[in-house]
Protein backbone atom coordinates (compact mmCIF):
# COMPACT_ATOMS: atom_id res chain seq x y z
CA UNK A 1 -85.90 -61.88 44.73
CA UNK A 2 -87.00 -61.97 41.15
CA UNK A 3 -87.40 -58.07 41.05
CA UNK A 4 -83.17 -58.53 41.72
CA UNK A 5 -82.69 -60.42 39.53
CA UNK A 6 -84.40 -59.36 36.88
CA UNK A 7 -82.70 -55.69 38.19
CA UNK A 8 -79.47 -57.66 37.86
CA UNK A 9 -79.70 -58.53 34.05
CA UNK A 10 -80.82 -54.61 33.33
CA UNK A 11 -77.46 -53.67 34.77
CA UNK A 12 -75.47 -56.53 33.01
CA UNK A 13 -77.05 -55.33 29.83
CA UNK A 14 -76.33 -51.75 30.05
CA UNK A 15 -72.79 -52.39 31.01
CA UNK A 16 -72.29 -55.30 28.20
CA UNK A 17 -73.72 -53.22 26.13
CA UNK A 18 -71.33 -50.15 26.95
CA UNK A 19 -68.02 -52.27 26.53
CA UNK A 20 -69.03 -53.15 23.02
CA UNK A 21 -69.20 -49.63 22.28
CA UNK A 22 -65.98 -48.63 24.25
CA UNK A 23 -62.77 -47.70 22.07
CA UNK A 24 -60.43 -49.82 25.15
CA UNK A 25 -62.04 -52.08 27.42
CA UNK A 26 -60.49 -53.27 31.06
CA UNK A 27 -61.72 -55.95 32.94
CA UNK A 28 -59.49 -56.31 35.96
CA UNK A 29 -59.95 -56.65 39.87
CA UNK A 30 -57.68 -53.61 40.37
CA UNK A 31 -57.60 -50.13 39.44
CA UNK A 32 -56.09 -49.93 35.84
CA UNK A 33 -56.74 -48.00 32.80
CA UNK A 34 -56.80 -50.46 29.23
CA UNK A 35 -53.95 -50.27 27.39
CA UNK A 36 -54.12 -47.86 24.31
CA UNK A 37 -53.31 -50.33 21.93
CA UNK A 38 -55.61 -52.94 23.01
CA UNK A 39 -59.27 -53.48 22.26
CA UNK A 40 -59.28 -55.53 25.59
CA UNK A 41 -56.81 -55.54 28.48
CA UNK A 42 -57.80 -57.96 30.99
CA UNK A 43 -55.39 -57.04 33.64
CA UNK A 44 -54.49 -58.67 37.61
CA UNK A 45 -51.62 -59.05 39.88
CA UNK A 46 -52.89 -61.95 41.36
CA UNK A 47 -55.25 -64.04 39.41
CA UNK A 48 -55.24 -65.94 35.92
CA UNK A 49 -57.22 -65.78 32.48
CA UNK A 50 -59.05 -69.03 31.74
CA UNK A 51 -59.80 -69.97 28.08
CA UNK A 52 -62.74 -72.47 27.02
CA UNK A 53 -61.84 -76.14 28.74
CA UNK A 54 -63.21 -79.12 26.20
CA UNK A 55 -62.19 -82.50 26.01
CA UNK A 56 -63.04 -82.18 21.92
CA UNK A 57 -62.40 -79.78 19.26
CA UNK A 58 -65.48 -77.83 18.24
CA UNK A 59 -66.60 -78.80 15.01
CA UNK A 60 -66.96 -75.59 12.85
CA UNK A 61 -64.59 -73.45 14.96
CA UNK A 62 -64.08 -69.90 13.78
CA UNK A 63 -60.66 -69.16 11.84
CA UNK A 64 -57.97 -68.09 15.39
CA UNK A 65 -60.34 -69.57 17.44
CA UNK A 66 -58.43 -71.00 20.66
CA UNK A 67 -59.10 -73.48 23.51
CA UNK A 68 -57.60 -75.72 25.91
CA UNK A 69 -57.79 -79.43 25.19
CA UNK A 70 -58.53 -81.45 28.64
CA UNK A 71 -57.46 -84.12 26.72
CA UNK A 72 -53.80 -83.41 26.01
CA UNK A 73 -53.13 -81.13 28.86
CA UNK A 74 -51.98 -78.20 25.58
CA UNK A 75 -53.78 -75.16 24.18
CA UNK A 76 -55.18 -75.52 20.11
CA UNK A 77 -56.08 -73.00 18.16
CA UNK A 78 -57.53 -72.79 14.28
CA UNK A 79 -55.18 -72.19 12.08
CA UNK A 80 -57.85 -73.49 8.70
CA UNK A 81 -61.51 -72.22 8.19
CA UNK A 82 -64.48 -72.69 10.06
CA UNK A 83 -65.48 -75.08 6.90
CA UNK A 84 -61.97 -76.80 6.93
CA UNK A 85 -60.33 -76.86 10.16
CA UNK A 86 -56.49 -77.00 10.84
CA UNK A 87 -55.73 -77.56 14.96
CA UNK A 88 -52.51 -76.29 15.77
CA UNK A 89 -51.21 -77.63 19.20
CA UNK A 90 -49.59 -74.43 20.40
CA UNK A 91 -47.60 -76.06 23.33
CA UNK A 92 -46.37 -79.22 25.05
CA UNK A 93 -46.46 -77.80 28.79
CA UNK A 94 -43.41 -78.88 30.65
CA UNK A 95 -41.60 -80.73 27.43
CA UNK A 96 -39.25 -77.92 26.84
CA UNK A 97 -37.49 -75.82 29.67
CA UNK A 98 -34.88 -73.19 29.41
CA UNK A 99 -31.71 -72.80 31.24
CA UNK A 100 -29.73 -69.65 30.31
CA UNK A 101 -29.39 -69.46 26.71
CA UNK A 102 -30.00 -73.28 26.08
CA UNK A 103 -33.22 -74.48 25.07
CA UNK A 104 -34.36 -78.24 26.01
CA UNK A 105 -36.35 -81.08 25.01
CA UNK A 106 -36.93 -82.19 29.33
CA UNK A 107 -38.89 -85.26 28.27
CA UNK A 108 -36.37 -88.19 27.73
CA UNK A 109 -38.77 -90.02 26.01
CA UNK A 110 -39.58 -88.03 22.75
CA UNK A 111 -37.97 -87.68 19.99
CA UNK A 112 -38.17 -84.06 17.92
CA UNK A 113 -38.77 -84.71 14.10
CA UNK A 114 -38.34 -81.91 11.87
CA UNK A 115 -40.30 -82.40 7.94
CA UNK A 116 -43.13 -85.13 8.40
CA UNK A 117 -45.75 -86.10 10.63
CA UNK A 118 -44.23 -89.61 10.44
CA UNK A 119 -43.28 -91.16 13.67
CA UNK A 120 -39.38 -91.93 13.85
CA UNK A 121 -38.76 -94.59 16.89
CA UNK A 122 -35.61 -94.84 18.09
CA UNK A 123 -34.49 -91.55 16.25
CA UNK A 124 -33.71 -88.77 18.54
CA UNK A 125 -33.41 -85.82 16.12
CA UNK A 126 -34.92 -86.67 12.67
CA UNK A 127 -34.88 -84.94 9.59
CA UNK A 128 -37.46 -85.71 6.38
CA UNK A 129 -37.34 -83.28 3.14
CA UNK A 130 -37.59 -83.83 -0.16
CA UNK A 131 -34.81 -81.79 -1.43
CA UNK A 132 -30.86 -82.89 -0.85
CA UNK A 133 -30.51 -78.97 1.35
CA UNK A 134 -32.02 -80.59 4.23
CA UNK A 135 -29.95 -79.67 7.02
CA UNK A 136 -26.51 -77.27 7.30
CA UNK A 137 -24.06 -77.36 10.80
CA UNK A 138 -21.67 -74.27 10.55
CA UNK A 139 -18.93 -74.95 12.98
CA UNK A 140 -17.76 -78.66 14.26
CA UNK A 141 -19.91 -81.12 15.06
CA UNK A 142 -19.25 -83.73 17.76
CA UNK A 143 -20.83 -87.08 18.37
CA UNK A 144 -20.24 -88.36 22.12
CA UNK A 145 -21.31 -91.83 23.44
CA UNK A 146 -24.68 -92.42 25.49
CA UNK A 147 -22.34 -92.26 29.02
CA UNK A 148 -21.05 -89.30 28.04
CA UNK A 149 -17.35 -88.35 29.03
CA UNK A 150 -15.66 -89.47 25.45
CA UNK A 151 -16.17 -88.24 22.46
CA UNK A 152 -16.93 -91.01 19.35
CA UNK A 153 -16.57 -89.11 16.31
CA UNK A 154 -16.43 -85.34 15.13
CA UNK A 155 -16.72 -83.49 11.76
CA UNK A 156 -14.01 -80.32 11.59
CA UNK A 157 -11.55 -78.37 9.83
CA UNK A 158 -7.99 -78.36 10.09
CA UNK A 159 -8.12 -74.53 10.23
CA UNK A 160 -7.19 -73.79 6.50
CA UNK A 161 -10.93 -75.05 5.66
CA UNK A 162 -10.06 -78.25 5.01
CA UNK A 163 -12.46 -81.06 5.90
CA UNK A 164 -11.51 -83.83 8.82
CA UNK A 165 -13.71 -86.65 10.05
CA UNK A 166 -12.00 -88.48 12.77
CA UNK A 167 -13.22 -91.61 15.19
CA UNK A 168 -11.84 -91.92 18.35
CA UNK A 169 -11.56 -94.84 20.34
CA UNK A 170 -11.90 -95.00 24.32
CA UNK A 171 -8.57 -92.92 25.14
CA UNK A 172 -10.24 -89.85 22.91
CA UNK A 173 -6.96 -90.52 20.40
CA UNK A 174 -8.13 -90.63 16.82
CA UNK A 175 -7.87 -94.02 15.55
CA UNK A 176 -9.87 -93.14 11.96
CA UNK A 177 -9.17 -89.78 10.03
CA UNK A 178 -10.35 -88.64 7.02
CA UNK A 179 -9.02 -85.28 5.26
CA UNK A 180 -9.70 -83.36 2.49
CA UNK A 181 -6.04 -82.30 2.43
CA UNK A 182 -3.22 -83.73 4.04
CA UNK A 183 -2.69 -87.25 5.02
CA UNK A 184 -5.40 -89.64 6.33
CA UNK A 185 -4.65 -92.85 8.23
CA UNK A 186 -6.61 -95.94 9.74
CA UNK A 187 -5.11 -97.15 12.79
CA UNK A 188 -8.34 -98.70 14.28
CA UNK A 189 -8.04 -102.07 13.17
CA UNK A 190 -8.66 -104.32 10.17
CA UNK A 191 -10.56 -103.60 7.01
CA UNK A 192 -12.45 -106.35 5.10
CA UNK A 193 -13.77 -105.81 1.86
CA UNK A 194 -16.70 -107.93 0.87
CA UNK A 195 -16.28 -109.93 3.96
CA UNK A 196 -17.52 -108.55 7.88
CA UNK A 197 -14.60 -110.81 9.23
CA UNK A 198 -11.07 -109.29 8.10
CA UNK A 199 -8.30 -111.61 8.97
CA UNK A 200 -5.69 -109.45 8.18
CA UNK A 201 -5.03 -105.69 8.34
CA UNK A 202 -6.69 -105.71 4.57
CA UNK A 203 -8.98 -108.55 3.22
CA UNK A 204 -10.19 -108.51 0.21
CA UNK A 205 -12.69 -111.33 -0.45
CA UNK A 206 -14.87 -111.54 -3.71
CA UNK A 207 -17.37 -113.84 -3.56
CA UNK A 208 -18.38 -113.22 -7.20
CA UNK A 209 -17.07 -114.64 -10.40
CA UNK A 210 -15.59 -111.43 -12.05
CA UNK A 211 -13.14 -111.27 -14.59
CA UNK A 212 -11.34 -107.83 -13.74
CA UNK A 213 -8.58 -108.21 -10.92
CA UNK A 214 -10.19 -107.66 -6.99
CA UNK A 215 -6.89 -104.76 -6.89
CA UNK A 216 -6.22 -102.45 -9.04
CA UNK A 217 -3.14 -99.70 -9.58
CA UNK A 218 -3.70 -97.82 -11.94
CA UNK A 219 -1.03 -95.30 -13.34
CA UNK A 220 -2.38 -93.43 -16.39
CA UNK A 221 0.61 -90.99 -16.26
CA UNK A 222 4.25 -91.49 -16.80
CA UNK A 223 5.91 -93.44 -13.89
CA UNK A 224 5.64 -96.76 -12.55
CA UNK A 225 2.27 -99.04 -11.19
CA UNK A 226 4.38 -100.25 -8.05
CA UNK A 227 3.86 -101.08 -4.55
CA UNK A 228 6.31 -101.25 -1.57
CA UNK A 229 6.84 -103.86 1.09
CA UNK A 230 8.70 -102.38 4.14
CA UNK A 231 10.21 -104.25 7.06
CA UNK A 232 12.84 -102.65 9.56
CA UNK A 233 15.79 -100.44 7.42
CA UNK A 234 14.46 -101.81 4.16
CA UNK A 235 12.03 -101.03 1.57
CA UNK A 236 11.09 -103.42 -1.70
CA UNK A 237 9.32 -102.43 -4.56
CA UNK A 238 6.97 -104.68 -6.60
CA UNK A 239 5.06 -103.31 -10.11
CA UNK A 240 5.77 -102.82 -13.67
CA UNK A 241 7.32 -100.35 -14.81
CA UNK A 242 6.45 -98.28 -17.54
CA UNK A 243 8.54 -98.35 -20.94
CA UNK A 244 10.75 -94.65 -20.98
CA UNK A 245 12.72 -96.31 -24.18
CA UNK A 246 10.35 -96.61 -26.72
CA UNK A 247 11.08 -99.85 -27.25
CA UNK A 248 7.99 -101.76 -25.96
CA UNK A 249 9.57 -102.87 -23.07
CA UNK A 250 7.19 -103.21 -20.42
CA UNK A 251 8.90 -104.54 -17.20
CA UNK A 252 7.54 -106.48 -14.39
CA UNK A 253 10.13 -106.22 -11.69
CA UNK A 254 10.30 -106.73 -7.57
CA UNK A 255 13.16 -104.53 -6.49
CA UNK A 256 15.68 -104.69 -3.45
CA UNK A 257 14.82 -100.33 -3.07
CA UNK A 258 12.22 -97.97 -2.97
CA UNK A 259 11.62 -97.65 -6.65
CA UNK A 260 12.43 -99.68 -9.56
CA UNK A 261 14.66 -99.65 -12.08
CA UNK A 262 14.32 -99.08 -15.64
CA UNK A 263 13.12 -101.54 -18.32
CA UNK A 264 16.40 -103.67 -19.57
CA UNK A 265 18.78 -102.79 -16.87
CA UNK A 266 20.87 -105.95 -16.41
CA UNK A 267 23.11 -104.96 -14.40
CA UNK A 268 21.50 -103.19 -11.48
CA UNK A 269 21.87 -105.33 -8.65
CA UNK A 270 18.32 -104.03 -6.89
CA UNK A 271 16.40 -106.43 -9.52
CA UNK A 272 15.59 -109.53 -7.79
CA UNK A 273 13.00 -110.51 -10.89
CA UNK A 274 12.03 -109.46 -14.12
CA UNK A 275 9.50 -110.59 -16.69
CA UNK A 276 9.16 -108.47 -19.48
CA UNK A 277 8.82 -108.18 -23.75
CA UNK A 278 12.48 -107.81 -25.07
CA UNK A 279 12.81 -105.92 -28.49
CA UNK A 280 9.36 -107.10 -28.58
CA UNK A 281 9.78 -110.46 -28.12
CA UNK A 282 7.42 -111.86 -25.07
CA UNK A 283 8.45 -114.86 -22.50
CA UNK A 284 11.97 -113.29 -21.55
CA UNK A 285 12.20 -113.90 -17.56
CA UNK A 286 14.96 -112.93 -16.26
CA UNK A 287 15.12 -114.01 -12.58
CA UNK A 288 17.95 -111.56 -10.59
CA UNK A 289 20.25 -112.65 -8.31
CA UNK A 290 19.85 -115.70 -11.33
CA UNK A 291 23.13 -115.65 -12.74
CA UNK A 292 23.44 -115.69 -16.40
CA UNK A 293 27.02 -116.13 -17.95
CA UNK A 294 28.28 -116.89 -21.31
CA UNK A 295 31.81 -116.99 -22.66
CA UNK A 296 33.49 -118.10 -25.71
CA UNK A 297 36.75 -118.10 -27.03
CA UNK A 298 37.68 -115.76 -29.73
CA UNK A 299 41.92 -116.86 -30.09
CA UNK A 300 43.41 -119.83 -30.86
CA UNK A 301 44.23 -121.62 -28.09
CA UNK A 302 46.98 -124.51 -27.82
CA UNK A 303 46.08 -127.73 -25.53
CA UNK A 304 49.33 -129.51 -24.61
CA UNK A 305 49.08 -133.55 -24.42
CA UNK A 306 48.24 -135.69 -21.34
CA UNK A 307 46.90 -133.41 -18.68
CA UNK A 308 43.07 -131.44 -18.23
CA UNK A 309 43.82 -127.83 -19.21
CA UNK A 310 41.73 -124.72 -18.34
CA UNK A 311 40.04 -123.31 -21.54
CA UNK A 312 40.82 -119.52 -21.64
CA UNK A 313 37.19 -118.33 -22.41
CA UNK A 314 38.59 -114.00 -23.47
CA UNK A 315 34.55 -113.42 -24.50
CA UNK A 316 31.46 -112.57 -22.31
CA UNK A 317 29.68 -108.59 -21.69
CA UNK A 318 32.17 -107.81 -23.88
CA UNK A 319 29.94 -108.91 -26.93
CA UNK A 320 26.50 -107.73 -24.80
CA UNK A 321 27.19 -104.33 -24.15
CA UNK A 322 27.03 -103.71 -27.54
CA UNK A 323 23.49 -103.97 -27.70
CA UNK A 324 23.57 -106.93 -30.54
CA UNK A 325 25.37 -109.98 -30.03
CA UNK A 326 24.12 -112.40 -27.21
CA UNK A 327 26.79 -114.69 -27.85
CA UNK A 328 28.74 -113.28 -24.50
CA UNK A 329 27.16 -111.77 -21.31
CA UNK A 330 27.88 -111.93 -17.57
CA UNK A 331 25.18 -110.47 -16.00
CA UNK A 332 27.16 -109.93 -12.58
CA UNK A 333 30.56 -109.78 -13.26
CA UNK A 334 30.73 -113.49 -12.11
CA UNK A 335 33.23 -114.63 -15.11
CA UNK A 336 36.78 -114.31 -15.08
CA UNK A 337 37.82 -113.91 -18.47
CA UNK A 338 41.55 -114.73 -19.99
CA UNK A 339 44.53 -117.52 -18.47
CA UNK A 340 42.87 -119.09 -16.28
CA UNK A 341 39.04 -118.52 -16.99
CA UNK A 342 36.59 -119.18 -14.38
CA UNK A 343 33.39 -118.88 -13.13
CA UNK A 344 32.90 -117.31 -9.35
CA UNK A 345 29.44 -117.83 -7.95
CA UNK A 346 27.79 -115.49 -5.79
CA UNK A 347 24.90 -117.39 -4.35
CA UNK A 348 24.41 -120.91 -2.84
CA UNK A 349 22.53 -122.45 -5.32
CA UNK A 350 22.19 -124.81 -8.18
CA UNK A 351 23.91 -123.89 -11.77
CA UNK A 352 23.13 -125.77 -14.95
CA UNK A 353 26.24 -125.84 -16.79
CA UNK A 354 27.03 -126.48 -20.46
CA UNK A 355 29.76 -126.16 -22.07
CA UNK A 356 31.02 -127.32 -25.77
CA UNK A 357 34.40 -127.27 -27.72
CA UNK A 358 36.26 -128.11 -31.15
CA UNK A 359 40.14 -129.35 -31.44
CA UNK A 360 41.69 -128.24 -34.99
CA UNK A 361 43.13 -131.68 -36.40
CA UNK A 362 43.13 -130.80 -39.65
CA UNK A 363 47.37 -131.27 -39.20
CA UNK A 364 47.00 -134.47 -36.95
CA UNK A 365 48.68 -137.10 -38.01
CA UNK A 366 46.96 -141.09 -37.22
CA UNK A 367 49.54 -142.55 -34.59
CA UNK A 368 50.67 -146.30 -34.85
CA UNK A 369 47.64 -148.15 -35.06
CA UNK A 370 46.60 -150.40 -31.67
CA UNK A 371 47.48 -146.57 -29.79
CA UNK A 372 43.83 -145.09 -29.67
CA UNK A 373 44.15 -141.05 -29.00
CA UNK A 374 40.85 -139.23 -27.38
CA UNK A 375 39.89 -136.01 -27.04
CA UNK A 376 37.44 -134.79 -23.93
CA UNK A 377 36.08 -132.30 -21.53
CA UNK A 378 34.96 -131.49 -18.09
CA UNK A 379 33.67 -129.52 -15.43
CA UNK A 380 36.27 -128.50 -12.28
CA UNK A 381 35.11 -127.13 -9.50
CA UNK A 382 37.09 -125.76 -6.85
CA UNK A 383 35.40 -124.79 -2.89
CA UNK A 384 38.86 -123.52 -1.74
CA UNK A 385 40.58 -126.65 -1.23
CA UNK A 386 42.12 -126.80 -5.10
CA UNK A 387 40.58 -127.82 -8.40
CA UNK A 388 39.02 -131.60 -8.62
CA UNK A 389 36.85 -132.76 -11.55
CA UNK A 390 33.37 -132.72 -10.54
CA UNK A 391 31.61 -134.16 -14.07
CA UNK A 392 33.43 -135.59 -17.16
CA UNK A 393 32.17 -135.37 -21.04
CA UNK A 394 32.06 -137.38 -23.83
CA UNK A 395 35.23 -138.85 -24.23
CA UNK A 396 35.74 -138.54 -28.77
CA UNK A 397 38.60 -141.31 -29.98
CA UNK A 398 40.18 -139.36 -32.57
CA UNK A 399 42.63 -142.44 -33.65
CA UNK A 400 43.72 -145.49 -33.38
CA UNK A 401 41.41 -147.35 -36.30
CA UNK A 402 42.32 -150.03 -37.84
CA UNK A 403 40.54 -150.49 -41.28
CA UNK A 404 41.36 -147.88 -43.80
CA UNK A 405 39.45 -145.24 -44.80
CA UNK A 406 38.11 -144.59 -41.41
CA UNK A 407 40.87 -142.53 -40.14
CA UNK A 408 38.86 -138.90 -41.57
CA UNK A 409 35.90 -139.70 -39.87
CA UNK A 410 37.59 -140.31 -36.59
CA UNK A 411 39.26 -136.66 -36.69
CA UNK A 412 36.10 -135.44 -38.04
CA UNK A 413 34.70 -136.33 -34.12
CA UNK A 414 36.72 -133.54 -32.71
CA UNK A 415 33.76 -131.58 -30.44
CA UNK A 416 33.46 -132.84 -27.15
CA UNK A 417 30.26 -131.04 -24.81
CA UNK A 418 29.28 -131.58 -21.25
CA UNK A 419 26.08 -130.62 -19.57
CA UNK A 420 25.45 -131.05 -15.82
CA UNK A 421 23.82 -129.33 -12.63
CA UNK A 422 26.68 -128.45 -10.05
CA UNK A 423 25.72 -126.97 -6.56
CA UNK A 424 27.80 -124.25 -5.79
CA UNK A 425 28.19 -121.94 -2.62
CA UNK A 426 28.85 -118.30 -2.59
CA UNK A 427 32.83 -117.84 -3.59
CA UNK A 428 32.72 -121.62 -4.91
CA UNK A 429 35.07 -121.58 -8.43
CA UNK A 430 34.02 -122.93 -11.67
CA UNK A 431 35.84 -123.59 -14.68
CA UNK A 432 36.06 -125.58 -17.99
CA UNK A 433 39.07 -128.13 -18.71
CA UNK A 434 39.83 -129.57 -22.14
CA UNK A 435 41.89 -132.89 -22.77
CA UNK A 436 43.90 -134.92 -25.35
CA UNK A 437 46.63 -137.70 -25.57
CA UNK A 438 48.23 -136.94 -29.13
CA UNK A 439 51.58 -136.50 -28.09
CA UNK A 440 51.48 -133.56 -29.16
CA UNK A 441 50.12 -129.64 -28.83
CA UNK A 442 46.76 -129.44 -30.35
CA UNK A 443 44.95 -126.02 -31.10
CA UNK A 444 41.25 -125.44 -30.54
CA UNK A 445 38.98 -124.01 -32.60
CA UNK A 446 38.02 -120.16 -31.95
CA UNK A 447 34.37 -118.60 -32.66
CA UNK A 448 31.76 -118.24 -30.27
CA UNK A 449 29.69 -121.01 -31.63
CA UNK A 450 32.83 -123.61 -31.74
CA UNK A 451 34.02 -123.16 -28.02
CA UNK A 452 31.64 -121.86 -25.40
CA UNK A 453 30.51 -122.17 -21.58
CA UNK A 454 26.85 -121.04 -20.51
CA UNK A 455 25.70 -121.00 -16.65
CA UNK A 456 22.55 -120.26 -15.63
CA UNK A 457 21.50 -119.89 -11.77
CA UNK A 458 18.68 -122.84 -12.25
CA UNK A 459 17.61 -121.92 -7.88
């Protein structure tokens, strides 16, 4: 027996010793030749090559060395030095599986991590680098919820090469899109802005003390800072608008149209309100439906004795379309100028009315005494059912005095005024009456500081 085996290891040396020395060795448990270009071609149709099993790395492994870890279940080899080793885990066994020309991670439970060693929990795919070219998807990408079936959000192109980034909502209709060119729209909900609770389709909530407005237009071109308010059929416009005159007219205005109007145009009736520097005077407001009238009288006009007559204001735009004198306007053709002269309003509302005038006496003559003669005014009103006084003036005794002397100064008190807030409807009349009980015609006095009405819109 130990003759055999002793026979046995003469053998194994011999042959050993011939495969070292062989150009192409074979070991196989068939017939075959050893590949040309292989030093060793181990080679069966039925049986497996085993590689070293150890539950540890070997601690000065050779540079390529490979073995199969029985503690991982995976194959390592050496990719360092014998002195410095590097394992390299060269598989994960059943992890990844292949179905046509997909590739796939099979375990449900890892995650793949592409750049560190660091764990990532919770991250799927996960990608570390330390330069901002990190990752690059050519074509569009598609993010689908865990059920699967709808699709949450994708990054595209509208086809011209044009970003989109769109977020869909349960129906797969885009509810969020973003686009480099063309229009984007959010139709997903509410937006807060410094708040997570939006109680309105924009909040804007600033919870800091800052001095610069929370919303900002800002228009560093010619045209106008504006924004619209639409409801059905109608669109208002609300900004300032930017000074085309040259004459440092910057308008706030909130329009009755899509755009506003230009600085200092009265008489456009889309101006609901303006606030703006006039000839560069600040604090002019002008509030628009607000009427504004002014007339004056610029003729002679005679007052007959005993009865209220209508003063013939012939002065208002007249005088203000000129550009200069603010003595007459009628900001919407709401004064009827001439014989009679009155005033037509065109909202419900209250007016503040004031209105002044002068009688010439400088021909009077003092009647009898113990007959006193006055001069007055008033405000008539008239709501389609005829004229009827609505608020009386001073009433100015011109006569009647009985120590001498004092009859100059008593025609020297010739200017009668009343002031007074008068509610008027739309169409409601308004007009100025003058009165006297001379006996005889009396003229008064013409200039536009002598005999005037003003009526201002006051709500």
């Amino acid at each position: 027996m130990k003759k055999l085996s002793l026979l046995s290891l003469v053998i194994a040396f011999f042959l050993f010793t011939g495969t070292i020395n062989a150009q192409n060795t074979c070991i196989s448990d068939v017939a075959h030749t050893a590949d040309a270009s292989a030093v060793l071609d181990v080679y069966s149709t039925s049986l497996g090559m085993l590689v070293p099993r150890l539950s540890s790395a070997p601690t000065t492994p050779a540079n390529g060395l490979l073995y199969y870890s029985t503690s991982s279940n995976s194959f390592f080899y050496n990719a360092g030095t014998s002195g410095t080793p590097s394992w390299a885990e060269l598989s994960y066994g059943s992890l990844w599986s292949r179905s046509g020309t997909d590739t796939y991670l099979s375990n449900m439970g890892d995650n793949v991590v592409i750049g560190t060693n660091t764990s990532a929990p919770g991250y799927k795919f996960y990608v570390y680098g330390a330069t901002s070219q990190m990752s690059r998807f050519d074509g569009q990408v598609e993010f689908w919820n865990v059920a699967g079936g709808v699709m949450d959000a994708d990054i595209n192109d509208d086809g011209l090469g044009n970003g989109v980034f769109s977020l869909y909502d349960a129906g797969n209709t885009a509810q969020v899109r973003l686009q480099s060119a063309g229009n984007s729209y959010l139709n997903g909900g509410w937006i807060g802005i410094g708040t997570t609770i939006p109680l309105t389709n924009i909040h804007l909530f600033d919870n800091f003390a800052n001095p610069m407005p929370q919303f900002l237009i800002d228009q560093p071109g010619a045209g106008n800072a504006s924004v619209g308010y639409g409801i059905p059929g109608r669109i208002y416009s609300v900004g300032l608008v930017q000074d085309i005159q040259g004459l440092m007219n910057d308008n706030y205005k909130i329009c009755d149209g899509p755009t506003l109007t230009p600085p200092l145009n009265y008489f456009d009736l889309s101006t609901m309100m303006e606030i703006h520097n006039e000839n560069t005077q600040p604090g002019i407001i002008d509030f628009n439906h607000q009427s504004r009238s002014r007339a004056w009288l610029s003729t002679m006009q005679n007052v007959g004795t005993g009865s209220w007559v209508p003063i013939n204001f012939d002065t208002d735009a007249t005088a203000f379309n000129m550009g200069q004198n603010f003595s007459g306007y009628d900001e919407h053709n709401e004064f009827t100028t001439g014989a009679p002269a009155f005033f037509t309003a065109t909202e419900d509302g209250f007016y503040q009315v004031n209105s002044r005038t002068e009688f010439d006496l400088h021909d009077f003559q003092d009647p009898p005494v113990g007959m006193p003669v006055y001069v007055s005014i008033a405000i008539y009103v008239n709501r389609g059912m005829g004229w009827v006084p609505y608020a009386e003036g001073n009433n100015l005794q011109i006569s009647g005095n009985t120590m001498p002397g004092d009859q100059f100064i008593l025609q020297m008190n010739n200017a009668p005024n009343v002031s007074d807030v008068v509610y008027l409807n739309a169409t409601d009349r308004l007009q100025i009456r003058v009165f006297q009980n001379t006996g005889i015609g009396i003229s008064l006095v013409p200039n536009w500081e002598k005999t005037y009405v003003s009526i201002h819109k006051s709500s």
